[in-house]
Protein backbone atom coordinates (compact mmCIF):
# COMPACT_ATOMS: atom_id res chain seq x y z
CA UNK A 1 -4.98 13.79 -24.64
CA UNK A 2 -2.93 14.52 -21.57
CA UNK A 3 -1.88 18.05 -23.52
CA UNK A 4 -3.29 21.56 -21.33
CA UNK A 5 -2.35 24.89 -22.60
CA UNK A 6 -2.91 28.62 -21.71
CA UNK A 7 -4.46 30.75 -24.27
CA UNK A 8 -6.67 34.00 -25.12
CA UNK A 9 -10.21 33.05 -25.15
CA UNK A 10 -13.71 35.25 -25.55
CA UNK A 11 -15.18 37.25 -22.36
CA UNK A 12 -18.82 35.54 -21.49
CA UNK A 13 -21.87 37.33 -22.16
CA UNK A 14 -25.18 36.83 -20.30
CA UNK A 15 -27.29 34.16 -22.93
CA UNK A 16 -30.21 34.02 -20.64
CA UNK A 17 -32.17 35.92 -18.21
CA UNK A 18 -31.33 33.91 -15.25
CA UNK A 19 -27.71 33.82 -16.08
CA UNK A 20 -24.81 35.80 -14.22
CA UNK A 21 -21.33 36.59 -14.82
CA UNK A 22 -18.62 35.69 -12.43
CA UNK A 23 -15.17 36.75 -12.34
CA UNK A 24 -13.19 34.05 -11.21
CA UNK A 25 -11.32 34.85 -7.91
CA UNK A 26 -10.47 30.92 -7.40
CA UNK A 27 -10.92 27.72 -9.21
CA UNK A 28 -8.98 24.49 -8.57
CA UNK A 29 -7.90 20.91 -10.04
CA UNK A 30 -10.22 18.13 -9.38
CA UNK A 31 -9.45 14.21 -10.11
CA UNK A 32 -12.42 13.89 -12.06
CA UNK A 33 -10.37 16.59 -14.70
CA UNK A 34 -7.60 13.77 -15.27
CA UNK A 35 -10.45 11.81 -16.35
CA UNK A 36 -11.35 14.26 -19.18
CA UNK A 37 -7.67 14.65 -19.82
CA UNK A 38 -6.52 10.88 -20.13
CA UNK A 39 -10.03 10.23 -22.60
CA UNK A 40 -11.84 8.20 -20.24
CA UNK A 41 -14.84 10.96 -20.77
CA UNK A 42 -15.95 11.05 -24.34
CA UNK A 43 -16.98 14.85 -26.39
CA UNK A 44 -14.05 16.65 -25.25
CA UNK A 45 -12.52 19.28 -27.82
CA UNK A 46 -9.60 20.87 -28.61
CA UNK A 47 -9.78 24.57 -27.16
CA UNK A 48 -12.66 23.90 -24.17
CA UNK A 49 -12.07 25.42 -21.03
CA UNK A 50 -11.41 23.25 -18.14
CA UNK A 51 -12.54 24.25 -14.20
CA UNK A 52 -16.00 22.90 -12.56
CA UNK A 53 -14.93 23.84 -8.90
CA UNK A 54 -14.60 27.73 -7.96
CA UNK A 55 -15.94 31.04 -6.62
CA UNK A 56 -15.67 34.57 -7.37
CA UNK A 57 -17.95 37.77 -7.62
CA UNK A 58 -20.71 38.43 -9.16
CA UNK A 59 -20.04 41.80 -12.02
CA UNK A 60 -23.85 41.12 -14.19
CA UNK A 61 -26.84 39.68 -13.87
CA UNK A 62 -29.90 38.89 -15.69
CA UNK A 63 -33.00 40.30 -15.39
CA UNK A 64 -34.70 37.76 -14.21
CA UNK A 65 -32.29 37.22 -11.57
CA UNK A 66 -33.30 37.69 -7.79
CA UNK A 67 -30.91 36.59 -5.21
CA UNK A 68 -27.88 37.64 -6.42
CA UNK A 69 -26.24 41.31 -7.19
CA UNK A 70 -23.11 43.11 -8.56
CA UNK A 71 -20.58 42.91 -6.17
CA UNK A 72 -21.85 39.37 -4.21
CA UNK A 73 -19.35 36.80 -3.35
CA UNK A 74 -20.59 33.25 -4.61
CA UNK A 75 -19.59 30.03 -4.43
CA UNK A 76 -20.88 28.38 -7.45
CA UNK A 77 -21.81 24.46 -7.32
CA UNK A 78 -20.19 22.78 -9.98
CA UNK A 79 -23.62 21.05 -11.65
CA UNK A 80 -26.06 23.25 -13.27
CA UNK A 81 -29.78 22.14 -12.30
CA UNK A 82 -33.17 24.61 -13.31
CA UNK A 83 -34.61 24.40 -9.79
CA UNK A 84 -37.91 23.53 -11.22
CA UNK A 85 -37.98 20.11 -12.96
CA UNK A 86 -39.28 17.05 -11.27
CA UNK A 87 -36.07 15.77 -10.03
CA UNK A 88 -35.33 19.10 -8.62
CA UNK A 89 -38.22 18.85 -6.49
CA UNK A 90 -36.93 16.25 -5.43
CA UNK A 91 -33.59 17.61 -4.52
CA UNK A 92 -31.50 15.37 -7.08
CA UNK A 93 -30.00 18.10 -8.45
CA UNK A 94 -27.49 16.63 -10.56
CA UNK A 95 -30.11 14.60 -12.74
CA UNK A 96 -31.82 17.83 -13.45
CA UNK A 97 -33.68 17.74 -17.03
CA UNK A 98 -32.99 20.82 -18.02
CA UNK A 99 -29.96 21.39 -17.06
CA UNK A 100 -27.94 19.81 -19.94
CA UNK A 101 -28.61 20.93 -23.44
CA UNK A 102 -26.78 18.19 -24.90
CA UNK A 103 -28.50 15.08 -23.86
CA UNK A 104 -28.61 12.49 -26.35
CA UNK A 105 -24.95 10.75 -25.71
CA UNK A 106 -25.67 10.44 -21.86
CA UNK A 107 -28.96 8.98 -22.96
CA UNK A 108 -27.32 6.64 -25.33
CA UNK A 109 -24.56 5.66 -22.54
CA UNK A 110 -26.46 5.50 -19.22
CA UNK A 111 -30.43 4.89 -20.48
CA UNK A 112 -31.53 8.99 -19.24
CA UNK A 113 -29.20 12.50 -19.55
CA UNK A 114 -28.29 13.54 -16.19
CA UNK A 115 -27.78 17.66 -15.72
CA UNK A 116 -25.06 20.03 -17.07
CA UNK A 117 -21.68 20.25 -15.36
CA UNK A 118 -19.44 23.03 -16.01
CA UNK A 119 -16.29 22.11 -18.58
CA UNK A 120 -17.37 18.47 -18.27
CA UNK A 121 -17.26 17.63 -21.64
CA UNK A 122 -19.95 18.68 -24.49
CA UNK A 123 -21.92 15.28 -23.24
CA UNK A 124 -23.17 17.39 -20.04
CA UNK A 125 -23.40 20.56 -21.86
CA UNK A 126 -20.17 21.94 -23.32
CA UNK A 127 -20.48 24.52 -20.60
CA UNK A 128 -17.05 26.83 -20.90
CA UNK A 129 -15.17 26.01 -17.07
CA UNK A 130 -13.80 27.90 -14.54
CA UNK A 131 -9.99 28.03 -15.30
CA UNK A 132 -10.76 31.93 -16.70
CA UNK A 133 -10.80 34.73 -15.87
CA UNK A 134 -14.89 35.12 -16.29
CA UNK A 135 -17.62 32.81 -16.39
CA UNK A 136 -20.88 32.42 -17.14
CA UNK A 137 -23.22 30.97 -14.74
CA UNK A 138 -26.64 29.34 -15.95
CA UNK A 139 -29.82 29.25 -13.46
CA UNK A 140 -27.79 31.32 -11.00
CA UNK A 141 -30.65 31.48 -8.30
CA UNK A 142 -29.85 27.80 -7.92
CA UNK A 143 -26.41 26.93 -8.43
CA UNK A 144 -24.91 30.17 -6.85
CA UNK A 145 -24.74 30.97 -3.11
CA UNK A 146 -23.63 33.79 -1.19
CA UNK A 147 -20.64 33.56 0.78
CA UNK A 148 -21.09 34.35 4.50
CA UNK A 149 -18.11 37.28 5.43
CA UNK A 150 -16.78 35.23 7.84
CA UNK A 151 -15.90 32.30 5.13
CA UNK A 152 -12.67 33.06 3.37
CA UNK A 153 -12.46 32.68 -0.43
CA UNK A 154 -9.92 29.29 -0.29
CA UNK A 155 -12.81 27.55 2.70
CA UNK A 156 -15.68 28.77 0.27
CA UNK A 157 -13.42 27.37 -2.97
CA UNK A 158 -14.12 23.82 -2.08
CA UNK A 159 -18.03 24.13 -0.67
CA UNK A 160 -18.23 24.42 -4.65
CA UNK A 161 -17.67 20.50 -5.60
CA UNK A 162 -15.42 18.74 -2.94
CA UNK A 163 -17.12 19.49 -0.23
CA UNK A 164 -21.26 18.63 -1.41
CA UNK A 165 -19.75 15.54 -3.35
CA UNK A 166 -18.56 14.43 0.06
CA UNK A 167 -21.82 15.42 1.75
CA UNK A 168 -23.75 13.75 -0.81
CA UNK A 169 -21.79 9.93 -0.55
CA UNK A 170 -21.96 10.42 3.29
CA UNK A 171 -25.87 11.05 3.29
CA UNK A 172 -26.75 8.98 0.53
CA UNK A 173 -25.07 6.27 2.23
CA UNK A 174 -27.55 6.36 4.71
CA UNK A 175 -25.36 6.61 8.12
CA UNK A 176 -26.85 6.32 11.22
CA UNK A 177 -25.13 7.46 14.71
CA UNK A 178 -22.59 4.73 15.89
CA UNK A 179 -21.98 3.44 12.47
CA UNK A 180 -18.51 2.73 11.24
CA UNK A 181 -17.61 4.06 8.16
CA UNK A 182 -14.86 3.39 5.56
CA UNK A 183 -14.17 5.86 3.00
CA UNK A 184 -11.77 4.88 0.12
CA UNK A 185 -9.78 7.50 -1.29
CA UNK A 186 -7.86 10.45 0.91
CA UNK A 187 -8.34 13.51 -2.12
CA UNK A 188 -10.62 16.41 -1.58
CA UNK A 189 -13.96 14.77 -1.91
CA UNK A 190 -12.82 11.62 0.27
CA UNK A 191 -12.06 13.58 3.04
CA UNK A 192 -14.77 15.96 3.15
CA UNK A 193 -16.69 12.45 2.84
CA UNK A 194 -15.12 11.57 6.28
CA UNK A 195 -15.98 14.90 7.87
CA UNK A 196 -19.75 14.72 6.27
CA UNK A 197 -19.91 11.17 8.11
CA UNK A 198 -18.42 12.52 11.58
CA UNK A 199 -20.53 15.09 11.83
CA UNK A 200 -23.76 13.02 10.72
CA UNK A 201 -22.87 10.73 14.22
CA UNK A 202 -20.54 7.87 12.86
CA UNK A 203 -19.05 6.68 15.93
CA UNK A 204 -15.52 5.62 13.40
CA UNK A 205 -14.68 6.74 10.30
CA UNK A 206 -11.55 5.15 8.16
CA UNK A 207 -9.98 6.67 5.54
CA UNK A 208 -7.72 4.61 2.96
CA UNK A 209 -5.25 5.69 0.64
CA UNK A 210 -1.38 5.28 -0.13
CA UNK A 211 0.01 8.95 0.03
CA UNK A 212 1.50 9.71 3.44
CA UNK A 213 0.55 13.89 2.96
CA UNK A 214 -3.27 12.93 2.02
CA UNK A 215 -3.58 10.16 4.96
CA UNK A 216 -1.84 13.10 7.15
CA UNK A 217 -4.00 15.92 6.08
CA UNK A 218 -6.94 13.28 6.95
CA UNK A 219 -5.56 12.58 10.80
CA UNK A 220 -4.87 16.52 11.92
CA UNK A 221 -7.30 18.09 9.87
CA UNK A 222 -10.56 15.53 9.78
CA UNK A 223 -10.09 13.42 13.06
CA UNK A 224 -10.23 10.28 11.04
CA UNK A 225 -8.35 7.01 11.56
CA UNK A 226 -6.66 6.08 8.79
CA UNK A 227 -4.84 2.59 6.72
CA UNK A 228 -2.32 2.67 4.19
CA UNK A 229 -2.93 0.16 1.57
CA UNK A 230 0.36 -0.28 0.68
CA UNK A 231 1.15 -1.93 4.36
CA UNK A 232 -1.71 -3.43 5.21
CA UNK A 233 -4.43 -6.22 3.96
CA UNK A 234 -7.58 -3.64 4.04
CA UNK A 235 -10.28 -6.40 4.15
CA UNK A 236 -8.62 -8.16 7.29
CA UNK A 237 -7.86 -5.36 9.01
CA UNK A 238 -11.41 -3.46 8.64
CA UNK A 239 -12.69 -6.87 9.91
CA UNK A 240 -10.40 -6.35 13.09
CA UNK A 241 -11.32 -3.04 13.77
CA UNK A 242 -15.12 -3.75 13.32
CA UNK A 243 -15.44 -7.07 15.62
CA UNK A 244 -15.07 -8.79 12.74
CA UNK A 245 -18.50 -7.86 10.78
CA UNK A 246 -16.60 -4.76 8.50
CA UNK A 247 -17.87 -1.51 7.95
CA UNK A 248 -21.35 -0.64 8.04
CA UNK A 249 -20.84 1.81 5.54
CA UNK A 250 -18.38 2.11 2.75
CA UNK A 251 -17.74 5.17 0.82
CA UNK A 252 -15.33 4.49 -2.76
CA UNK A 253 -14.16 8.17 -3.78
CA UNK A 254 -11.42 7.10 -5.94
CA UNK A 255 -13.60 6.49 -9.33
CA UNK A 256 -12.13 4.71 -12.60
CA UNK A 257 -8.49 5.12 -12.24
CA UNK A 258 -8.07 3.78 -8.95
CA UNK A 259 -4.95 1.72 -8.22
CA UNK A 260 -4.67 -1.41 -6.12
CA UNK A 261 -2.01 -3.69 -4.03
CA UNK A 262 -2.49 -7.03 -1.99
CA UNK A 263 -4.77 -9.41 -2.64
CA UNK A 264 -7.69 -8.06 -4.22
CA UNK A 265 -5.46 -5.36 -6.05
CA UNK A 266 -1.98 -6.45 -7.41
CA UNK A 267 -3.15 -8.92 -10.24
CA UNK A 268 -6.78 -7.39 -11.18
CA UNK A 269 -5.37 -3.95 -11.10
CA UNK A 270 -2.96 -5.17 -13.76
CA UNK A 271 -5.70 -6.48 -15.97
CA UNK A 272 -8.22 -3.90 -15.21
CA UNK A 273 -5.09 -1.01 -16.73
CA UNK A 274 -4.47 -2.92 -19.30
CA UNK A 275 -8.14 -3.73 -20.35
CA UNK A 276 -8.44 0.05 -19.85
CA UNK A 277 -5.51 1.48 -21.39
CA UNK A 278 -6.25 -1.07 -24.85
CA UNK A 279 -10.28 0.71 -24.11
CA UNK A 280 -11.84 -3.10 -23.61
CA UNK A 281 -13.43 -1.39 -20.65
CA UNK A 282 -13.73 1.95 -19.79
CA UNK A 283 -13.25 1.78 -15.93
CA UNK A 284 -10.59 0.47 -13.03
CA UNK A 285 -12.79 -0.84 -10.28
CA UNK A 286 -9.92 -1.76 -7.87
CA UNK A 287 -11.00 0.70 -4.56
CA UNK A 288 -15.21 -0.24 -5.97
CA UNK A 289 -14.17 -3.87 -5.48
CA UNK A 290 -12.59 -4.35 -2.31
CA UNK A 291 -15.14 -1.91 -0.74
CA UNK A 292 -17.95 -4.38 -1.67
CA UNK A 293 -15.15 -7.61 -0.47
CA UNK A 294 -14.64 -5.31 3.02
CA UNK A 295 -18.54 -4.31 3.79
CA UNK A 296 -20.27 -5.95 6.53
CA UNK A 297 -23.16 -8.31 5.48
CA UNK A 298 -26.45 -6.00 5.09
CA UNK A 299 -24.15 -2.94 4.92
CA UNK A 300 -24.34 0.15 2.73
CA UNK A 301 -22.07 1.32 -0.27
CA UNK A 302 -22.09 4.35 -2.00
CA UNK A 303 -20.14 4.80 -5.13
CA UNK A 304 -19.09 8.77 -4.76
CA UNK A 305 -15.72 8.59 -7.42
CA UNK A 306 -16.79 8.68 -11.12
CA UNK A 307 -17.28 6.21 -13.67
CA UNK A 308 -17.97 6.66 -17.22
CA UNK A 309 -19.18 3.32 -18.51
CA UNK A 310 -18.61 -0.13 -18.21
CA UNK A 311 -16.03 -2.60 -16.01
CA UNK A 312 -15.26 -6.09 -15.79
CA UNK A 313 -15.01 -8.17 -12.73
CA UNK A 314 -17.56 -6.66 -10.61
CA UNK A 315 -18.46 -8.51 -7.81
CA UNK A 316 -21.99 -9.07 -8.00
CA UNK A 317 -21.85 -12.03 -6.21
CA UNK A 318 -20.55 -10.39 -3.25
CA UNK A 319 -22.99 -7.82 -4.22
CA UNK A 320 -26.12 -9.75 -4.02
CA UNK A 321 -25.27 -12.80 -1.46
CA UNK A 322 -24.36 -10.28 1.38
CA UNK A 323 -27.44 -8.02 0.77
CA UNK A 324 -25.75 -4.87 0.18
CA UNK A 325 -27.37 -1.94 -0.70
CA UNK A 326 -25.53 0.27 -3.63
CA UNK A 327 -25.91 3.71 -4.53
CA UNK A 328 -24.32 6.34 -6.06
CA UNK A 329 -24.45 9.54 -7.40
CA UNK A 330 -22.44 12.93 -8.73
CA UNK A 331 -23.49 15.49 -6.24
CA UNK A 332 -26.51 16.74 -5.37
CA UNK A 333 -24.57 20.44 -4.22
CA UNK A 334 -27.62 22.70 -4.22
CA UNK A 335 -29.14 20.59 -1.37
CA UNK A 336 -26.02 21.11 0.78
CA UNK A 337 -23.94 24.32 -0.13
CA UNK A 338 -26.04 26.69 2.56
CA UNK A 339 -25.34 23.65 5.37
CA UNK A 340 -21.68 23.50 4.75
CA UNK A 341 -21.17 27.21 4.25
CA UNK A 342 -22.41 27.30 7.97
CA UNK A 343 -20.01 24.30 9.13
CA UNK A 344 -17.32 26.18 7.70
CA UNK A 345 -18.50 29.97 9.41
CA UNK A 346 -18.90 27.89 12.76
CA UNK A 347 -15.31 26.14 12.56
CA UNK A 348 -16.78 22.49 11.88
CA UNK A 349 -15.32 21.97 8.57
CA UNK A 350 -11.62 22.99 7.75
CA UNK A 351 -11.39 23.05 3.35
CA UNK A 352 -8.45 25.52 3.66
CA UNK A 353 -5.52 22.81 3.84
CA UNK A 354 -6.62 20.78 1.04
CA UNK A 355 -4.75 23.50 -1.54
CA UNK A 356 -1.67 22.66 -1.16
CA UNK A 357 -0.40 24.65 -4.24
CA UNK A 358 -1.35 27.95 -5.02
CA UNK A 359 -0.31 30.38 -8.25
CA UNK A 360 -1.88 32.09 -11.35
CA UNK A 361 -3.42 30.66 -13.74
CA UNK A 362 -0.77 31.19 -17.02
CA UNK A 363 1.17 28.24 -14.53
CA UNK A 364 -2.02 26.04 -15.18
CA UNK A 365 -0.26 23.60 -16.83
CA UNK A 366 2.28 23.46 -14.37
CA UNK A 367 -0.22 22.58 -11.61
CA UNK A 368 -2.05 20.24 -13.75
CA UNK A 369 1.36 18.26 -14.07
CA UNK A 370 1.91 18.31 -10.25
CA UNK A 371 -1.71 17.71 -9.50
CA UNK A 372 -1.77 14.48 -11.47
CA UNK A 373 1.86 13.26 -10.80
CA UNK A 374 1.46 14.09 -7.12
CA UNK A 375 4.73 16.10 -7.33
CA UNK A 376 5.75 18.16 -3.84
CA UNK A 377 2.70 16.39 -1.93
CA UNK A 378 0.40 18.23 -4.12
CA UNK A 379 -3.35 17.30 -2.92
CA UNK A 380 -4.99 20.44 -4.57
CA UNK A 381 -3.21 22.93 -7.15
CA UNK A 382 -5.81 26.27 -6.98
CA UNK A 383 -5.59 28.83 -9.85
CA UNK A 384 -5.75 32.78 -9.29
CA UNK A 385 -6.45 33.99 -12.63
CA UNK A 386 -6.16 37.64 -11.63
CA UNK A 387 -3.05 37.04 -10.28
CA UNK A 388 0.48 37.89 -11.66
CA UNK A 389 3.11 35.15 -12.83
CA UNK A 390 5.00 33.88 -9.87
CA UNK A 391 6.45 31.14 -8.67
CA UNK A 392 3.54 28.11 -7.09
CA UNK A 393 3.49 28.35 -3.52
């Protein structure tokens, strides 16, 4: 666990018709990677290639292939969904049935298989990721889209996973114009989570986290308000902001390593790492919990950060007696790529700032070790794998 390396590994071929080859131009870190590294996400193995977020150009195609050409820039959306099943009718991409080959251990974990994800373990497909210098992408008429020319390739980067995960928490959640929204979590996917919600009419939007760059990046480059959990009691002061009801719509973008402080953090956090760390549970609820605790009565929550399995403490009281309404979901990207493309083209979205880091990919590790230790107010280390060595800017 915990161990990345750089090493020589086979070009991709096409395997199917509908496949395409992309060479990599950028792929990035993601949090949900320091889930597969710490062994929080089971079927990992030794030698599989890490990278679900990126975008590149197209150099072959299949034959069956019909919207995409040598030479195209793509950003690619990190799920892999047919197009054609049932649930992709019904735009919920990521629980395509076709799109993982390898669906028994989802099945036996979470009741149904939900689609493939690239280098997300060999329990959504064992799909080779995006930390190379090629890749091969399955289904390509769906999970590729052209980039417009006046996108550059770090904006179209994260309309590959950060951004649609966003978009999909903030419409899933069901927000309405005027709503107040809390989002928990100031990464890549919470704050395109804030933007999605501005720009679907929430009147306020309030990020939390604990990192003064992230919580920065959120006030000049989002337009959101923000609170530092570290300084203040979240619940009370979401209750002061709000006329005392809370948020009508909480987004938790942290997933099951989330930390915790005051109240409903410092003593459950403590038990939910240890019960973690000694694998009596397989999830830290923390940011899940106190979203639930801050919601207004009758209020929505989406759960947008991963989880893998099962936690203890969850509130289902709080749940239940103040008639919430949960969701959740990995992201349905396919549904909202060509939307935020456009954002982006017509200056409504900035992605740009959230790489923070930037060098070749032999300095992988490197950037993996800054990316999870948040060294140098590292929010996003991206990877150039046709790049030379140099030092990470």
């Amino acid at each position: 666990m915990n161990e990345t390396s750089v090493e020589s590994v086979d070009e991709p071929t096409i395997l199917n018709d509908r496949d395409i080859i992309v060479k990599v131009g950028l792929s990035t870190t993601c949090g949900s990677d320091l889930h597969l590294l710490g062994g929080y996400i089971p079927a990992m193995r030794a030698g599989d290639v890490l990278g679900h977020e990126f975008m590149g150009e197209v150099v072959e195609v299949g034959k069956a292939v019909r919207t995409h050409q040598v030479g195209d820039r793509v950003t690619v959306c990190s799920f892999i969904a047919c197009g054609q099943c049932w649930y992709c009718s019904q735009e919920l991409f990521s629980l395509c049935d076709n799109g993982n080959p390898n669906p028994a251990l989802t099945e036996g974990m979470w009741g149904s298989s939900i689609g493939g994800c690239f280098a997300y373990s060999h329990a959504l497909g064992g799909f080779a990721g995006s930390h190379a210098e090629y890749v091969r992408v399955p289904y390509a008429d769906q999970g590729a889209f052209t980039v417009p020319d006046g996108v550059s390739d770090m904006s179209a980067l994260f309309a590959s996973d950060a951004a649609p995960t966003g978009w999909t928490g903030a419409d899933g959640a069901g927000i309405t114009p005027g709503d107040t929204v809390a989002v928990w979590g100031a990464g890549g996917v919470g704050q395109m989570a804030a933007r999605g919600a501005m720009l679907m009419g929430a009147e306020q939007v309030i990020v939390i986290d604990r990192l003064p760059e992230r919580l920065e990046q959120v006030r000049q480059h989002i337009g959101a308000e923000t609170l530092d959990y570290t300084e203040e009691n979240i619940v009370a002061e979401l209750k002061e902001r709000t006329g005392g009801r809370g948020p009508d719509v909480v987004i938790e973008a942290v997933g099951m390593e989330a930390h915790g402080a005051g109240a409903v953090g410092g003593p459950m956090y403590l038990y939910d790492q240890v019960k973690q760390q000694l694998r009596l549970q397989t999830d830290r609820p923390t940011a899940l919990r106190e979203a639930i605790y801050a919601c207004r009565k009758g209020g929505n929550v989406f759960i947008l950060g991963v989880f893998g399995g099962v936690v203890d403490k969850f509130p289902v009281g709080a749940m239940m007696n103040k008639a919430l309404t949960v969701r959740g979901a990995q992201q349905h990207g396919h549904r909202y790529i060509p939307r935020i493309l456009q954002h982006i083209a017509d200056g409504e979205l900035s992605t740009e700032h959230l790489a923070t880091h930037v060098m070749p990919l032999d300095q992988g590790p490197q950037g993996y070790q800054m990316f999870k230790e948040k060294q140098d107010g590292c929010v996003r280390a991206v990877f150039q794998p046709h790049a030379t060595t140099g030092s990470p800017s």
